[in-house]
Protein backbone atom coordinates (compact mmCIF):
# COMPACT_ATOMS: atom_id res chain seq x y z
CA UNK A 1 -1.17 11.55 12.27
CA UNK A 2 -3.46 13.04 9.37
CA UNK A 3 -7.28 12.72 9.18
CA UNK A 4 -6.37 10.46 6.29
CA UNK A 5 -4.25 7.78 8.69
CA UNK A 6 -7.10 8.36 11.15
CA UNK A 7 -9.28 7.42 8.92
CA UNK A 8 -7.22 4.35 8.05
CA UNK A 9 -7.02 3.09 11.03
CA UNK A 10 -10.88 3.86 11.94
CA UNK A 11 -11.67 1.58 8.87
CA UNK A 12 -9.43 -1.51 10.00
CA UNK A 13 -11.32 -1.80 13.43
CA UNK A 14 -14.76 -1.94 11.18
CA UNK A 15 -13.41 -4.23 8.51
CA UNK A 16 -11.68 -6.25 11.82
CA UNK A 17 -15.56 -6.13 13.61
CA UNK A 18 -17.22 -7.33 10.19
CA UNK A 19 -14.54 -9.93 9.76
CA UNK A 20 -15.09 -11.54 13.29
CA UNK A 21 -18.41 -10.61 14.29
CA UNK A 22 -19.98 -10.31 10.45
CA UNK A 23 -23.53 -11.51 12.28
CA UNK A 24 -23.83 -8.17 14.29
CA UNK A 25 -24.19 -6.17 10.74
CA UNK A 26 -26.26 -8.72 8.93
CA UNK A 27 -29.69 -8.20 8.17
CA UNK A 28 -32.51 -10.88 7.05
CA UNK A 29 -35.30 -8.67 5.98
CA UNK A 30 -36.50 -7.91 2.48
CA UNK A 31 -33.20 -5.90 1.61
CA UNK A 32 -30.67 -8.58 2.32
CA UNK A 33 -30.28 -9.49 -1.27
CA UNK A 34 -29.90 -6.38 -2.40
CA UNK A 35 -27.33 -5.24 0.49
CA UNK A 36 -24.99 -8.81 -0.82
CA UNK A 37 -24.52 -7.13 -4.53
CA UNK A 38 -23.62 -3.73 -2.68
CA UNK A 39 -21.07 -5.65 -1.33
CA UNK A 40 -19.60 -7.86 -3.66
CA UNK A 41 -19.54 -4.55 -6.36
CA UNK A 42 -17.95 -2.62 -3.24
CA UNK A 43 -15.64 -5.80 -2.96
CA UNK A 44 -14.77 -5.77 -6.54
CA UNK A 45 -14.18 -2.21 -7.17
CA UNK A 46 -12.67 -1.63 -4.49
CA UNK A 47 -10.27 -4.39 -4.89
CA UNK A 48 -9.54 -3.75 -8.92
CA UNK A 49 -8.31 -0.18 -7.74
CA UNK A 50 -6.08 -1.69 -5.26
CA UNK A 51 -4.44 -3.84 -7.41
CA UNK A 52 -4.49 -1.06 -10.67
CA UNK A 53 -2.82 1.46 -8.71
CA UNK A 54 -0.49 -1.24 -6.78
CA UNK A 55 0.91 -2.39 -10.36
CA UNK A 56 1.10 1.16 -12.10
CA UNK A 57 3.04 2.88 -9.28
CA UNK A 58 5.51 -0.16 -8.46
CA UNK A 59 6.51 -1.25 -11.81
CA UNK A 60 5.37 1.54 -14.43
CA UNK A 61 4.71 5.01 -13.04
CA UNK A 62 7.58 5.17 -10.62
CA UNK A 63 9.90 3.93 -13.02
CA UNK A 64 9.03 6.04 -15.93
CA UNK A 65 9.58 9.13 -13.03
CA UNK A 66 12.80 7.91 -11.88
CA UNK A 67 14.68 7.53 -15.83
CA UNK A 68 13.36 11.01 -16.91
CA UNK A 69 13.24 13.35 -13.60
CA UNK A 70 15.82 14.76 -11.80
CA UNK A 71 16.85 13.14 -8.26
CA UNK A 72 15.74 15.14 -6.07
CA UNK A 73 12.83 16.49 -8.05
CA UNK A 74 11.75 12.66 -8.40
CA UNK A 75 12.35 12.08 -4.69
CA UNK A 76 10.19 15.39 -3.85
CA UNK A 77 7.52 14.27 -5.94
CA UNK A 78 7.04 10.77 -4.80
CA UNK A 79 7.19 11.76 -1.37
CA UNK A 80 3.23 13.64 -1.60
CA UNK A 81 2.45 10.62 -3.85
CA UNK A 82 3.45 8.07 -1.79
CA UNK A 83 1.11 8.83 1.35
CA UNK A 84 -2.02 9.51 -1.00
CA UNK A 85 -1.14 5.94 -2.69
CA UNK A 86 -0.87 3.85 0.45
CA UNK A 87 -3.91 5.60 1.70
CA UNK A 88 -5.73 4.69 -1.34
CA UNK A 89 -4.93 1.46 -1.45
CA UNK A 90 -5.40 0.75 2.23
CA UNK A 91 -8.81 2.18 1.96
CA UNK A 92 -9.65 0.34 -0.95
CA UNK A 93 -7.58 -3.26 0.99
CA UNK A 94 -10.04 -2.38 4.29
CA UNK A 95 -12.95 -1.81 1.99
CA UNK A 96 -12.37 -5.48 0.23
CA UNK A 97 -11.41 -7.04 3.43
CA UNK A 98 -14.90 -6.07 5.35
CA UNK A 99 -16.90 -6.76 2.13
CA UNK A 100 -15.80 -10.07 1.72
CA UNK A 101 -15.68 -11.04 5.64
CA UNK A 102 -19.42 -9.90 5.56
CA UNK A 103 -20.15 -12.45 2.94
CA UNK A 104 -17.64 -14.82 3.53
CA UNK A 105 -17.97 -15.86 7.29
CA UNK A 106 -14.94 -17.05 9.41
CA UNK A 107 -16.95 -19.48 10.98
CA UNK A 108 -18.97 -20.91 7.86
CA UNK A 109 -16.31 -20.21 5.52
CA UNK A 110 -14.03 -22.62 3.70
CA UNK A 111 -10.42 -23.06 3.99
CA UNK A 112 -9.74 -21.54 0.54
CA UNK A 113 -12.10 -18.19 1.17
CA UNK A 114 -10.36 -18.04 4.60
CA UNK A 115 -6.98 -17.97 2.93
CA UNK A 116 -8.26 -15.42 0.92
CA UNK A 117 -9.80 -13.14 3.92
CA UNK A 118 -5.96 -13.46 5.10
CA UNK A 119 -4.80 -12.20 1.59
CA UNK A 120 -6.78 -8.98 1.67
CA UNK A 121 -6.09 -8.57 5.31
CA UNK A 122 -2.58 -8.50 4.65
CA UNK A 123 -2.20 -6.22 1.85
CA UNK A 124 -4.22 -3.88 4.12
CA UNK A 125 -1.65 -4.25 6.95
CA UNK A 126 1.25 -4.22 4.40
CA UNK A 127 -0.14 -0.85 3.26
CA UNK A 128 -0.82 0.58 6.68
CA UNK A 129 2.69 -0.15 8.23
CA UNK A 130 3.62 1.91 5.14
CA UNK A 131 1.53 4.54 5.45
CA UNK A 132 2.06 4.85 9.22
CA UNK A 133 5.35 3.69 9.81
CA UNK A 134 8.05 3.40 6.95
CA UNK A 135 6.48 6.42 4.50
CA UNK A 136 6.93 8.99 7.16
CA UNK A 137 10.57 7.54 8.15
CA UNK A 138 11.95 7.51 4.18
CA UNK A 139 10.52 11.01 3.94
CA UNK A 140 12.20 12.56 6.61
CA UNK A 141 15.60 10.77 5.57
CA UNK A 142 15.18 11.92 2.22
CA UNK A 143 15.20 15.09 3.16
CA UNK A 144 18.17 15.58 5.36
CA UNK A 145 20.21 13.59 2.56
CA UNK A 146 19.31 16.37 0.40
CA UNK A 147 20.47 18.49 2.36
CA UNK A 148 23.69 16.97 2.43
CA UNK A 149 24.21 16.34 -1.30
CA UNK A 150 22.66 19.65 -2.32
CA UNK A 151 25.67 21.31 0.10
CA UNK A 152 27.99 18.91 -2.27
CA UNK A 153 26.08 20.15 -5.66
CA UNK A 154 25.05 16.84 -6.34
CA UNK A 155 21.24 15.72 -6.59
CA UNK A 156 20.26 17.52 -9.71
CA UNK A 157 21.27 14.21 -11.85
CA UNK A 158 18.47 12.29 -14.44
CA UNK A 159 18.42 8.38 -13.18
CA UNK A 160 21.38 6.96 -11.40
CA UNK A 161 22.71 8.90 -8.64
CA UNK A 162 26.56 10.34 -8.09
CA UNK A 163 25.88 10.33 -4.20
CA UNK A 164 27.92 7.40 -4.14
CA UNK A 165 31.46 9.00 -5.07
CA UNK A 166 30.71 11.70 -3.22
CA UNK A 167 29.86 9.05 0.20
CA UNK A 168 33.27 7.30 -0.37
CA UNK A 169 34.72 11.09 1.10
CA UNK A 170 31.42 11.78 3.77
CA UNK A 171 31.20 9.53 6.04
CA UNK A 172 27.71 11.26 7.36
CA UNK A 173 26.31 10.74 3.82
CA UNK A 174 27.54 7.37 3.84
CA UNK A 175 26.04 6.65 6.91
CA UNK A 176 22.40 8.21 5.77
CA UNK A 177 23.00 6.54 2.49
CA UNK A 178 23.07 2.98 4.81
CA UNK A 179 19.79 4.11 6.71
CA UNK A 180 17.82 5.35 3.64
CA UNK A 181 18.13 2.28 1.75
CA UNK A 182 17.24 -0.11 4.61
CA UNK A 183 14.36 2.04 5.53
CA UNK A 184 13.49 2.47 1.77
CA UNK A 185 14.18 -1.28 1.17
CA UNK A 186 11.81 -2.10 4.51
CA UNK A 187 9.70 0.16 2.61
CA UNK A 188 9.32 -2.02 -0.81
CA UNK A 189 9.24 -4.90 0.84
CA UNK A 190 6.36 -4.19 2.55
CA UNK A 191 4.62 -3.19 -1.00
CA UNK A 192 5.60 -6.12 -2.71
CA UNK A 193 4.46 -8.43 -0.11
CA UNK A 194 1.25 -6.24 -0.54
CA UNK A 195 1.48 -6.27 -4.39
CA UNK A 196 1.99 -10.31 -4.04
CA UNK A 197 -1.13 -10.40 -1.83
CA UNK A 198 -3.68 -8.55 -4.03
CA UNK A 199 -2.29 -10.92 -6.94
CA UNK A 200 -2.94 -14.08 -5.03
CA UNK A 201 -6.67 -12.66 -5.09
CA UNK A 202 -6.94 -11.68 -8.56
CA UNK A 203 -5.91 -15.54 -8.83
CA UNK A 204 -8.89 -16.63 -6.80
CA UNK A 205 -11.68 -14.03 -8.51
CA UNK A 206 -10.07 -15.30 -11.80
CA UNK A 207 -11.29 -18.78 -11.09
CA UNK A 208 -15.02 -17.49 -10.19
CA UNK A 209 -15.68 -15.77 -13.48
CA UNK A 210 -17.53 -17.15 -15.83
CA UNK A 211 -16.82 -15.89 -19.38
């Protein structure tokens, strides 16, 4: 695990302590106002970069990559974007989650702010099971699939792969084939459910502004 998971995971047990125990970090002295717009502007940024980077690299940047690189260049290069993304929006998904548990209560808070705490928390856990769990596992399929197709001069293709013809006469590229795209598909589940999250939010903050 990198220092950048570590430091995942050491931010979900604070944002977990705020959420649950948010009157062990409160403060009542002459700073208190000033520490609530820290938050909410830590809330807010935090969250609008969460949900800018969630919709660029699931419905424009990836997409753009995919029709005008080749395959395995395109697979190469999302695979040291992907961790920095998930880590970057996790971060940002812990950083909303603790900043609105710390003004938001479980206890004291209403039944819509508490869905909402259960929205950002999550998209945080949505992003960390990627991160953690099905990033590392696509990766290290990816790979060995290469391998395969590259020994088959295949790969080099711009958008829709030929792996397929080739799979109907391999059966151990059919068989990765099989286990990439339910890992993958585990995979963008996982940041759709995420994506969906952050936009039920958006939702929410949308009704609060005043314009």
């Amino acid at each position: 695990m990198g220092w950048l998971s570590r430091f995942v995971v050491a931010l979900s047990f604070l944002a977990i302590g705020i959420i649950f125990s948010p009157e062990t970090f409160k403060s009542d002295g002459p700073d208190s106002s000033t520490l609530s717009t820290v938050l909410k502007l830590s809330h807010l940024l935090c969250f609008s970069t969460a949900w800018g980077a969630a919709l660029w690299a699931t419905f424009i940047g990836g997409i753009i990559m995919f029709k005008n690189l080749p395959r395995h260049q395109f697979g190469n290069l999302q695979s040291k974007m992907f961790p920095a993304y998930f880590t970057l929006v996790g971060v940002c998904c812990a950083v909303s989650t603790a900043s609105f548990g710390y003004l938001h209560p479980w206890k004291s808070s209403s039944s819509t702010e508490k869905y909402q705490l259960g929205f950002l928390g999550f998209a945080f856990l949505f992003n960390l099971s990627n991160l953690l769990v099905f990033t590392p596992m696509t990766i290290k399929m990816m790979k060995q699939r290469h391998k395969v197709e590259r020994e088959n001069n295949i790969g080099e293709e711009v958008g829709w792969t030929k792996n397929k013809e080739i799979a109907k006469k391999n059966p151990q590229l059919a068989a990765m084939n099989k286990k990439f795209g339910m890992i993958h598909g585990l995979s963008s589940l996982a940041n759709i459910f995420s994506f969906g999250c952050l936009a039920m939010h958006s939702w929410y903050l949308a009704g609060k502004l005043n314009l």
